[in-house]
C-alpha atoms as a PDB file:
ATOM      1  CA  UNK A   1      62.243  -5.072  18.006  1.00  0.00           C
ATOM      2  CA  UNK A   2      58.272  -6.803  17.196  1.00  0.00           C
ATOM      3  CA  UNK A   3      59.984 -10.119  16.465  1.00  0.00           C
ATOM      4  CA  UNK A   4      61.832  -9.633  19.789  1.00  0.00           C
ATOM      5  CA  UNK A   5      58.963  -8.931  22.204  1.00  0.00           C
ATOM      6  CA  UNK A   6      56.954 -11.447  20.140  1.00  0.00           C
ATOM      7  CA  UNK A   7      59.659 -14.062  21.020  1.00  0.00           C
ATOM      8  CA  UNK A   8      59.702 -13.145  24.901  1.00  0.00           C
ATOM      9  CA  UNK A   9      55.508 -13.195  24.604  1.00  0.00           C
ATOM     10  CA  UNK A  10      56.104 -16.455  23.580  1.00  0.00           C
ATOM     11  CA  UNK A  11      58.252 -17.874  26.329  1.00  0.00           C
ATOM     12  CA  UNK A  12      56.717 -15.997  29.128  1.00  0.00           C
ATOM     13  CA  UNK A  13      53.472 -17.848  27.808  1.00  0.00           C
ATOM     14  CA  UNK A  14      54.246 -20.969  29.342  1.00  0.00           C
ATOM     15  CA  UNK A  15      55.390 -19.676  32.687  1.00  0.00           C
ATOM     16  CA  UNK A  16      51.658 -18.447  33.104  1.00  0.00           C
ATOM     17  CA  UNK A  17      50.087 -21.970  32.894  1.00  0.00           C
ATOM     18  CA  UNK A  18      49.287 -22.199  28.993  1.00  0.00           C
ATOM     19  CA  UNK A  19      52.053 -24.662  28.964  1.00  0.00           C
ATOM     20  CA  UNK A  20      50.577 -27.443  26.734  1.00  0.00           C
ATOM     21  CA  UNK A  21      49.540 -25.161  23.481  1.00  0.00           C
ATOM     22  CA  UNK A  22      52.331 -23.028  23.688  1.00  0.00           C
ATOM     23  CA  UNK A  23      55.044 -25.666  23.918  1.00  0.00           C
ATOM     24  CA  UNK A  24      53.116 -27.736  20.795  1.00  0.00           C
ATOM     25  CA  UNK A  25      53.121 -24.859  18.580  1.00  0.00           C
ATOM     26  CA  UNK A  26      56.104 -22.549  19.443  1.00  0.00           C
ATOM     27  CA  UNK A  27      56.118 -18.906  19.606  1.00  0.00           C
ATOM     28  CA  UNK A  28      54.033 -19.192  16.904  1.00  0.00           C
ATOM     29  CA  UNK A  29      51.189 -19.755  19.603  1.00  0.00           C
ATOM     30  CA  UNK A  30      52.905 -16.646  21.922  1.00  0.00           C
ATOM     31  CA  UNK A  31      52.206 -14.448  18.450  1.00  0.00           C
ATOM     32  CA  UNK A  32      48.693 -16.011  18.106  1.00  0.00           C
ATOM     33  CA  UNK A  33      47.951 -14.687  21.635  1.00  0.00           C
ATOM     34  CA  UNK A  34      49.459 -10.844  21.352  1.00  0.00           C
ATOM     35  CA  UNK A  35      47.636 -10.702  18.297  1.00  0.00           C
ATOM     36  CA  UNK A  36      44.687 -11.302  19.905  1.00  0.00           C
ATOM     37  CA  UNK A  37      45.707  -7.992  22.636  1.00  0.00           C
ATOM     38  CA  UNK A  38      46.968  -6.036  19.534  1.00  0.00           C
ATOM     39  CA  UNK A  39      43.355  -6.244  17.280  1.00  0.00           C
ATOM     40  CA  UNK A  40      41.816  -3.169  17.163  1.00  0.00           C
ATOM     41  CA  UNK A  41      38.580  -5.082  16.780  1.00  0.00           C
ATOM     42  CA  UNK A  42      36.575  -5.703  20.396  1.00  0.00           C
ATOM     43  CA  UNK A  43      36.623  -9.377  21.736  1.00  0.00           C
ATOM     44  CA  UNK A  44      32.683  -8.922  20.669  1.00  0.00           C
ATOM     45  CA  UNK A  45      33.507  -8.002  16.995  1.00  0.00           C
ATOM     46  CA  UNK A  46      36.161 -11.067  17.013  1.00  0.00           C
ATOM     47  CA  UNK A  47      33.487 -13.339  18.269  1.00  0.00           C
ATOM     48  CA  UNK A  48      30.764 -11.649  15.732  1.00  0.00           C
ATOM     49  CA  UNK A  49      33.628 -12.496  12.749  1.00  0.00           C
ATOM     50  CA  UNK A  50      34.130 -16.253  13.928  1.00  0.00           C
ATOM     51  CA  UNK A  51      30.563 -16.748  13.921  1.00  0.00           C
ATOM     52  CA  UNK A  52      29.532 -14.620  10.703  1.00  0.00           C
ATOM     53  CA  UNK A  53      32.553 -17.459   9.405  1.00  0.00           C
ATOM     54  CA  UNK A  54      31.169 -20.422  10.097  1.00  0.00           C
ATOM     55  CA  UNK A  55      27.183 -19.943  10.081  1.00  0.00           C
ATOM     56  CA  UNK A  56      28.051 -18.595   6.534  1.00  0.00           C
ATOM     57  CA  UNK A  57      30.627 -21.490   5.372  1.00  0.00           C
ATOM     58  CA  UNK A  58      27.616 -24.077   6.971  1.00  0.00           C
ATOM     59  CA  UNK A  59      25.147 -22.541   5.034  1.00  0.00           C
ATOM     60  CA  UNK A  60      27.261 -22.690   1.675  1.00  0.00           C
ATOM     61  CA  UNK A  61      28.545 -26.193   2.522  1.00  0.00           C
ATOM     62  CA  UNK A  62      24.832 -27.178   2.777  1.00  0.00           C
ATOM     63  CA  UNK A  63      23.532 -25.715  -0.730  1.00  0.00           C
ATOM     64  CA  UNK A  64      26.953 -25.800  -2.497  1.00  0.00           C
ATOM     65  CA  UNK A  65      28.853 -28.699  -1.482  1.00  0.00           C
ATOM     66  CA  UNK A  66      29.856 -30.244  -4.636  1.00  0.00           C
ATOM     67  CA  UNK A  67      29.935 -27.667  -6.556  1.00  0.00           C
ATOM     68  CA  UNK A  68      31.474 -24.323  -5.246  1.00  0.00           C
ATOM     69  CA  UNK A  69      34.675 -23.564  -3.537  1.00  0.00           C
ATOM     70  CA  UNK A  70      34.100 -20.988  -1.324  1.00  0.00           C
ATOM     71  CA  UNK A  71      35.658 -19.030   1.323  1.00  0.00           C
ATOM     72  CA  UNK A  72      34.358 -16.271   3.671  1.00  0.00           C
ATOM     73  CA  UNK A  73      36.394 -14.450   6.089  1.00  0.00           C
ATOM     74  CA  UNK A  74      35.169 -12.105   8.320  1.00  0.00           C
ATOM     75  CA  UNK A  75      36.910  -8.912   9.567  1.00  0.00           C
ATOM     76  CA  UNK A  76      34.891  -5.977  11.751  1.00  0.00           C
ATOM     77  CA  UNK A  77      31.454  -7.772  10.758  1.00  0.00           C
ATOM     78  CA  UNK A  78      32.311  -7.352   7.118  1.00  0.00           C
ATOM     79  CA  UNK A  79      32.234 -10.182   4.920  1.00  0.00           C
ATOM     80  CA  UNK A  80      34.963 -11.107   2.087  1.00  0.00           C
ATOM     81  CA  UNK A  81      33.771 -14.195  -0.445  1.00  0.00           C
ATOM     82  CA  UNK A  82      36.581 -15.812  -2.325  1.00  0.00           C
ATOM     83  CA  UNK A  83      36.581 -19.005  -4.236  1.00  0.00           C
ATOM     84  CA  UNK A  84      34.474 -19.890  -7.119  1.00  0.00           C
ATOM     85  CA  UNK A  85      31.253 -20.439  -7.775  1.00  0.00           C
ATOM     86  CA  UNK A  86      29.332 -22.626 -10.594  1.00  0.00           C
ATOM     87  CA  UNK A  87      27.252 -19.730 -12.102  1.00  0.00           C
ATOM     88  CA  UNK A  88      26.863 -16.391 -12.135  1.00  0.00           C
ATOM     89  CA  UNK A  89      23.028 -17.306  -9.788  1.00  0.00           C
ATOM     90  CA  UNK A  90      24.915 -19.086  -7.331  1.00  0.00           C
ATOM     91  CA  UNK A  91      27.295 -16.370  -7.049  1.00  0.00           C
ATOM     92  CA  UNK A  92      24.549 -13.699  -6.524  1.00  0.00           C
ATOM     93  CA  UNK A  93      22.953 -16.675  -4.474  1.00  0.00           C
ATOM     94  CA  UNK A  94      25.879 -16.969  -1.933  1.00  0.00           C
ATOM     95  CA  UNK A  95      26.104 -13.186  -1.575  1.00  0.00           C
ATOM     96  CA  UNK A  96      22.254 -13.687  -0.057  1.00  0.00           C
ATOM     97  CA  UNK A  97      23.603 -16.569   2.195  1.00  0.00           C
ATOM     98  CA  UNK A  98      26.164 -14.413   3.612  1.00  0.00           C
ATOM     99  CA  UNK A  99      24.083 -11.428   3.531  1.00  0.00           C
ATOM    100  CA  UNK A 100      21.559 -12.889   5.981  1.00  0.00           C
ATOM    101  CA  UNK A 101      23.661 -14.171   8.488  1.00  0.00           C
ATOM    102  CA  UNK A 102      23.311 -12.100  11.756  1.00  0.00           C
ATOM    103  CA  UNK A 103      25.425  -8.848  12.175  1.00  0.00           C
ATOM    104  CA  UNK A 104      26.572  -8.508   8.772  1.00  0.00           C
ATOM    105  CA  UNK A 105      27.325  -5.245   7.810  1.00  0.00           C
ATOM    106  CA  UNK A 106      28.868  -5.448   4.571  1.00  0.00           C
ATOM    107  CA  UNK A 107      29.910  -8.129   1.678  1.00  0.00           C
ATOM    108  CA  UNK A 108      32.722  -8.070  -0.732  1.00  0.00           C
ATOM    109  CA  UNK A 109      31.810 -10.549  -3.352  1.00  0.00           C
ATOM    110  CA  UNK A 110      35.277 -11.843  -4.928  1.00  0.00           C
ATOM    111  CA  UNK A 111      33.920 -15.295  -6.055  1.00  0.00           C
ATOM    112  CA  UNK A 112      35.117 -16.211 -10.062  1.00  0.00           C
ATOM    113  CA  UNK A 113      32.527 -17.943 -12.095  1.00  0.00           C
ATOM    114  CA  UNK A 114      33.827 -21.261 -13.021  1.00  0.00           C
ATOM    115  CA  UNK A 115      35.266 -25.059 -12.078  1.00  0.00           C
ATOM    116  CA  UNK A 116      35.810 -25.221  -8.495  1.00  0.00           C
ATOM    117  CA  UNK A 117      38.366 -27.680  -9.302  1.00  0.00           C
ATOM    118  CA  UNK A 118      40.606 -25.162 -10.827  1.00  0.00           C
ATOM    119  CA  UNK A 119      40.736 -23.234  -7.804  1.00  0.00           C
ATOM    120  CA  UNK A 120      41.696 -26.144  -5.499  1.00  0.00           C
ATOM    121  CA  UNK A 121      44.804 -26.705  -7.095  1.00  0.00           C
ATOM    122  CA  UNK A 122      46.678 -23.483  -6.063  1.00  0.00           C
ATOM    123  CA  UNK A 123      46.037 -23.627  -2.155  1.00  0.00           C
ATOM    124  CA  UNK A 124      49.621 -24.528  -1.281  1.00  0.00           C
ATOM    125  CA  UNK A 125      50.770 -21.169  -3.292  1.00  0.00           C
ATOM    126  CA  UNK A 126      48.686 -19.488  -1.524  1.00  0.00           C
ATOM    127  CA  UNK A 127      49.072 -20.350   1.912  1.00  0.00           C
ATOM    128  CA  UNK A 128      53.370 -19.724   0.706  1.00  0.00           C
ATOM    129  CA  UNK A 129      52.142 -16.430  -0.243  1.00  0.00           C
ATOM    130  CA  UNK A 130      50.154 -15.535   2.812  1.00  0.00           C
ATOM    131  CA  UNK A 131      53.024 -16.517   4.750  1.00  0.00           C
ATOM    132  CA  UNK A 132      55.638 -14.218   2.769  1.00  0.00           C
ATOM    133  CA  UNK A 133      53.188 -11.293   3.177  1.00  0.00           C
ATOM    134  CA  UNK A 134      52.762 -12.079   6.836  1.00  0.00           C
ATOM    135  CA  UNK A 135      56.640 -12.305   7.197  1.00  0.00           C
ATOM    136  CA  UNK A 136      57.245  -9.027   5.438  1.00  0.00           C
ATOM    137  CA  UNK A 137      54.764  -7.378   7.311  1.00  0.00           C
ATOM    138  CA  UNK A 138      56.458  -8.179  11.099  1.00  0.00           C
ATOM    139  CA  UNK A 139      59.799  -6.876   9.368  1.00  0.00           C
ATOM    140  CA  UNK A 140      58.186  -3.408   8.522  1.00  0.00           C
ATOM    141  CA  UNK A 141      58.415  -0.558  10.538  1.00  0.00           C
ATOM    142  CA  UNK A 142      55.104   1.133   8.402  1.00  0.00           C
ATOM    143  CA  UNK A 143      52.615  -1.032   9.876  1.00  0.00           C
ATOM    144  CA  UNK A 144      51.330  -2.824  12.598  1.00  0.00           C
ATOM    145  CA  UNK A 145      51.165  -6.402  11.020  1.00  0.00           C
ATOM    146  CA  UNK A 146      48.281  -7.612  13.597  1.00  0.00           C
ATOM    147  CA  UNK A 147      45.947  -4.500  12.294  1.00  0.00           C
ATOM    148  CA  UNK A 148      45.886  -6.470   8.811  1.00  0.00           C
ATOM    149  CA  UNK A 149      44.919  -9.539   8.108  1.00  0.00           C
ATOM    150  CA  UNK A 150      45.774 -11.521   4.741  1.00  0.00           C
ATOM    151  CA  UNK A 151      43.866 -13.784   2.356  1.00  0.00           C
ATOM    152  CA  UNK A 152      45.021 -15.061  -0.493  1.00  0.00           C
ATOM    153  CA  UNK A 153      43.179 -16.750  -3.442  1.00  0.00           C
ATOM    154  CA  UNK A 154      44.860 -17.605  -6.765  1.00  0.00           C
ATOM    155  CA  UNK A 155      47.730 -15.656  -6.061  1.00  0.00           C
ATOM    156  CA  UNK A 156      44.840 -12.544  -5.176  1.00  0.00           C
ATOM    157  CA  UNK A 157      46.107 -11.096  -1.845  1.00  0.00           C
ATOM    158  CA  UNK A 158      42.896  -9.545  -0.412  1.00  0.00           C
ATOM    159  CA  UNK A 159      43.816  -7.327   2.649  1.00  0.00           C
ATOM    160  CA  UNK A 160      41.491  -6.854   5.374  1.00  0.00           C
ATOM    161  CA  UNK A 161      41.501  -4.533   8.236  1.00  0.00           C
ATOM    162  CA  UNK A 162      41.170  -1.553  10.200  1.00  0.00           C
ATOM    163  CA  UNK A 163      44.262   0.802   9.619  1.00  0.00           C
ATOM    164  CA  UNK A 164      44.897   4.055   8.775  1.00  0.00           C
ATOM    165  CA  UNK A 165      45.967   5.330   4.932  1.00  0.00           C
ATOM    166  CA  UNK A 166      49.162   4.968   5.763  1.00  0.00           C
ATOM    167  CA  UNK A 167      48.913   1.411   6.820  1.00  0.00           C
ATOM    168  CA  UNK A 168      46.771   0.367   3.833  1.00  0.00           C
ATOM    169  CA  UNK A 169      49.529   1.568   1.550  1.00  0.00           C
ATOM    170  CA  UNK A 170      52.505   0.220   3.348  1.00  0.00           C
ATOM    171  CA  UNK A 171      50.606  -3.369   3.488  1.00  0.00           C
ATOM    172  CA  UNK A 172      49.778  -3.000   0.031  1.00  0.00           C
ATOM    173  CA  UNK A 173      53.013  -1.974  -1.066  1.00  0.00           C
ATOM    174  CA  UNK A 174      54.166  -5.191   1.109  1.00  0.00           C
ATOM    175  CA  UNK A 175      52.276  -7.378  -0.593  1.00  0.00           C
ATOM    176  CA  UNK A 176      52.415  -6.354  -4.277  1.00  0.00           C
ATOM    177  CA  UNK A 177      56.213  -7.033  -3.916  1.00  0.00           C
ATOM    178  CA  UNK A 178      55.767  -9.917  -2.228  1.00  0.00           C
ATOM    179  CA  UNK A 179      56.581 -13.054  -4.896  1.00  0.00           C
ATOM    180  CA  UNK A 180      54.218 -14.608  -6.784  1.00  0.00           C
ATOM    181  CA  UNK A 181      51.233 -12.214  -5.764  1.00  0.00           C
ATOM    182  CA  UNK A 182      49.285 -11.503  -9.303  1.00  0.00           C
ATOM    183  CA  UNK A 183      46.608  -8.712  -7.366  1.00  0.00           C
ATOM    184  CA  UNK A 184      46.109  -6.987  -4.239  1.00  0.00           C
ATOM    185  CA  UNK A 185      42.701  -6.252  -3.528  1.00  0.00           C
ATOM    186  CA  UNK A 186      42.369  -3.488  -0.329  1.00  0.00           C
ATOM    187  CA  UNK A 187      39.460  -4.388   1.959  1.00  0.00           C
ATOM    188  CA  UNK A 188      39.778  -2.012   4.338  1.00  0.00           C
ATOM    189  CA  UNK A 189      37.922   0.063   6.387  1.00  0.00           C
ATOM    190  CA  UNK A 190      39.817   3.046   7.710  1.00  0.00           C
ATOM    191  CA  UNK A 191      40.354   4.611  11.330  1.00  0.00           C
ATOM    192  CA  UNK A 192      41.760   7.922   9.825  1.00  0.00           C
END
Protein backbone atom coordinates (compact mmCIF):
# COMPACT_ATOMS: atom_id res chain seq x y z
CA UNK A 1 0.00 0.00 0.00
CA UNK A 2 3.35 2.75 0.77
CA UNK A 3 4.79 1.78 -2.61
CA UNK A 4 1.30 2.48 -4.04
CA UNK A 5 0.57 5.98 -2.69
CA UNK A 6 4.30 6.67 -3.20
CA UNK A 7 3.76 5.86 -6.94
CA UNK A 8 0.50 8.14 -7.26
CA UNK A 9 2.72 11.01 -5.13
CA UNK A 10 4.86 10.65 -7.83
CA UNK A 11 2.63 11.19 -10.82
CA UNK A 12 0.38 13.69 -9.27
CA UNK A 13 3.82 15.62 -8.82
CA UNK A 14 3.99 16.75 -12.19
CA UNK A 15 0.39 17.80 -12.61
CA UNK A 16 1.22 20.50 -9.85
CA UNK A 17 3.95 22.30 -11.91
CA UNK A 18 7.22 20.41 -10.64
CA UNK A 19 7.21 18.94 -14.04
CA UNK A 20 10.95 19.19 -14.99
CA UNK A 21 12.56 17.32 -11.71
CA UNK A 22 9.99 14.94 -11.40
CA UNK A 23 9.91 13.72 -14.98
CA UNK A 24 14.12 13.56 -14.88
CA UNK A 25 14.20 11.47 -11.91
CA UNK A 26 10.97 9.34 -11.73
CA UNK A 27 8.96 8.61 -8.78
CA UNK A 28 12.01 8.44 -7.24
CA UNK A 29 11.73 12.39 -7.02
CA UNK A 30 7.65 11.94 -5.95
CA UNK A 31 9.30 9.70 -2.84
CA UNK A 32 12.02 12.39 -2.29
CA UNK A 33 9.17 14.92 -1.79
CA UNK A 34 6.66 12.77 0.70
CA UNK A 35 9.62 12.08 2.56
CA UNK A 36 10.18 15.41 3.09
CA UNK A 37 6.04 15.69 4.57
CA UNK A 38 6.63 12.32 6.40
CA UNK A 39 10.05 13.53 8.64
CA UNK A 40 9.26 13.88 11.97
CA UNK A 41 12.05 16.42 12.11
CA UNK A 42 10.75 20.36 11.61
CA UNK A 43 11.69 22.02 8.20
CA UNK A 44 14.07 24.10 10.82
CA UNK A 45 15.81 20.91 12.17
CA UNK A 46 16.14 19.68 8.32
CA UNK A 47 17.70 22.95 7.44
CA UNK A 48 19.91 22.91 10.88
CA UNK A 49 21.12 19.08 9.56
CA UNK A 50 22.00 20.33 5.90
CA UNK A 51 23.94 23.03 7.27
CA UNK A 52 25.61 21.22 10.41
CA UNK A 53 26.59 18.82 6.92
CA UNK A 54 28.29 20.94 4.98
CA UNK A 55 29.94 23.72 7.37
CA UNK A 56 31.35 20.49 9.01
CA UNK A 57 32.46 18.51 5.66
CA UNK A 58 34.10 22.32 4.59
CA UNK A 59 35.84 22.52 7.61
CA UNK A 60 37.31 18.84 7.35
CA UNK A 61 37.92 19.24 3.60
CA UNK A 62 40.01 22.33 4.57
CA UNK A 63 42.35 20.67 7.37
CA UNK A 64 42.04 17.06 6.08
CA UNK A 65 41.93 16.99 2.47
CA UNK A 66 44.50 14.57 1.56
CA UNK A 67 44.49 12.68 4.16
CA UNK A 68 41.09 11.66 5.79
CA UNK A 69 37.97 10.26 4.36
CA UNK A 70 35.33 11.54 6.16
CA UNK A 71 31.69 11.68 6.28
CA UNK A 72 29.20 13.52 8.56
CA UNK A 73 25.57 13.20 8.39
CA UNK A 74 23.34 15.00 10.32
CA UNK A 75 19.97 13.82 11.75
CA UNK A 76 17.84 16.04 14.57
CA UNK A 77 21.10 18.31 15.08
CA UNK A 78 23.07 15.23 15.99
CA UNK A 79 26.14 14.50 14.29
CA UNK A 80 27.35 10.89 12.94
CA UNK A 81 31.32 10.81 11.68
CA UNK A 82 32.17 7.91 9.46
CA UNK A 83 35.19 7.40 7.35
CA UNK A 84 38.70 7.26 8.46
CA UNK A 85 40.97 9.30 9.79
CA UNK A 86 45.02 9.37 9.71
CA UNK A 87 45.57 9.25 13.54
CA UNK A 88 44.04 8.76 16.49
CA UNK A 89 44.66 13.27 17.01
CA UNK A 90 42.95 13.89 13.94
CA UNK A 91 40.21 11.73 14.91
CA UNK A 92 39.74 13.47 18.34
CA UNK A 93 40.59 16.63 16.12
CA UNK A 94 37.55 16.21 13.73
CA UNK A 95 35.22 15.43 16.64
CA UNK A 96 36.22 19.32 17.73
CA UNK A 97 35.48 20.45 14.07
CA UNK A 98 32.14 19.02 14.19
CA UNK A 99 31.63 19.81 17.70
CA UNK A 100 31.84 23.56 17.09
CA UNK A 101 29.73 23.95 14.31
CA UNK A 102 26.49 25.85 15.30
CA UNK A 103 23.50 23.85 16.81
CA UNK A 104 25.20 20.74 17.44
CA UNK A 105 23.83 18.83 20.02
CA UNK A 106 25.51 15.65 19.96
CA UNK A 107 28.48 13.63 18.02
CA UNK A 108 28.83 10.01 17.33
CA UNK A 109 32.42 9.53 16.45
CA UNK A 110 32.57 6.28 14.09
CA UNK A 111 35.81 7.31 12.23
CA UNK A 112 38.57 4.05 11.97
CA UNK A 113 42.15 5.01 12.38
CA UNK A 114 43.92 4.22 9.26
CA UNK A 115 44.54 4.64 5.16
CA UNK A 116 41.82 6.60 3.78
CA UNK A 117 42.47 4.77 0.70
CA UNK A 118 41.19 1.59 2.07
CA UNK A 119 37.97 3.02 2.77
CA UNK A 120 37.39 4.47 -0.73
CA UNK A 121 37.35 1.30 -2.30
CA UNK A 122 34.06 -0.12 -0.86
CA UNK A 123 31.65 2.91 -1.73
CA UNK A 124 29.81 1.07 -4.49
CA UNK A 125 28.95 -1.82 -1.75
CA UNK A 126 27.80 0.46 0.19
CA UNK A 127 25.62 2.60 -1.65
CA UNK A 128 24.12 -1.45 -2.94
CA UNK A 129 23.66 -1.92 0.64
CA UNK A 130 21.96 1.31 1.54
CA UNK A 131 19.74 0.70 -1.23
CA UNK A 132 18.72 -3.01 -0.10
CA UNK A 133 18.06 -1.62 3.42
CA UNK A 134 16.07 1.24 1.99
CA UNK A 135 14.10 -1.30 -0.23
CA UNK A 136 13.36 -3.62 2.65
CA UNK A 137 12.34 -0.97 4.73
CA UNK A 138 9.26 0.43 2.20
CA UNK A 139 8.24 -3.41 2.08
CA UNK A 140 7.80 -3.57 5.97
CA UNK A 141 4.77 -3.07 7.65
CA UNK A 142 6.97 -2.43 11.28
CA UNK A 143 8.23 0.82 10.33
CA UNK A 144 7.83 3.93 8.76
CA UNK A 145 10.89 3.83 6.32
CA UNK A 146 11.05 7.87 6.06
CA UNK A 147 11.46 8.02 10.14
CA UNK A 148 14.99 6.25 9.49
CA UNK A 149 17.55 7.20 7.64
CA UNK A 150 20.57 4.84 6.50
CA UNK A 151 24.35 5.19 6.23
CA UNK A 152 26.49 2.79 5.38
CA UNK A 153 30.34 2.60 5.71
CA UNK A 154 32.35 -0.58 5.07
CA UNK A 155 29.48 -2.65 5.06
CA UNK A 156 28.60 -0.68 8.82
CA UNK A 157 24.88 0.23 8.47
CA UNK A 158 24.57 3.15 10.96
CA UNK A 159 20.80 3.96 11.49
CA UNK A 160 19.71 7.31 12.30
CA UNK A 161 16.47 8.63 13.43
CA UNK A 162 13.67 9.47 15.51
CA UNK A 163 11.40 6.32 16.07
CA UNK A 164 10.01 4.57 18.66
CA UNK A 165 11.57 1.02 20.23
CA UNK A 166 9.66 -0.69 18.11
CA UNK A 167 10.88 0.98 15.02
CA UNK A 168 14.56 0.84 16.04
CA UNK A 169 14.25 -2.92 16.27
CA UNK A 170 12.27 -3.61 13.19
CA UNK A 171 14.94 -1.33 11.15
CA UNK A 172 17.60 -3.05 12.80
CA UNK A 173 16.31 -6.35 12.33
CA UNK A 174 15.90 -5.05 8.52
CA UNK A 175 19.14 -4.28 8.12
CA UNK A 176 21.16 -7.00 9.90
CA UNK A 177 19.46 -9.38 7.35
CA UNK A 178 19.97 -7.31 4.74
CA UNK A 179 23.12 -8.92 2.48
CA UNK A 180 26.39 -8.08 2.89
CA UNK A 181 25.83 -5.78 6.07
CA UNK A 182 28.89 -6.82 8.58
CA UNK A 183 27.33 -4.25 11.69
CA UNK A 184 24.44 -2.25 12.51
CA UNK A 185 25.16 0.53 14.62
CA UNK A 186 21.60 2.22 16.19
CA UNK A 187 21.82 6.02 16.27
CA UNK A 188 18.74 6.79 17.42
CA UNK A 189 17.08 9.00 19.50
CA UNK A 190 13.69 7.81 20.65
CA UNK A 191 10.05 9.41 20.69
CA UNK A 192 8.73 6.66 23.12
Amino acid sequence: MRYCFLLLAGLLVPLQGCVTPVVAAGVGAGAAAMSADADRRTTGTIVEDDSIESKAQKRIEEKYKDTAHVSVTAYNRFALVTGSAPSEDAKMDIERIVGSIPNVKGIANELLVGSAAANKTSSSGDARITANVKIRFVRSKALKADSVKVVTENSVVYLMGLVTRAEADAASDIASTTAGVQKVVRVFEYID
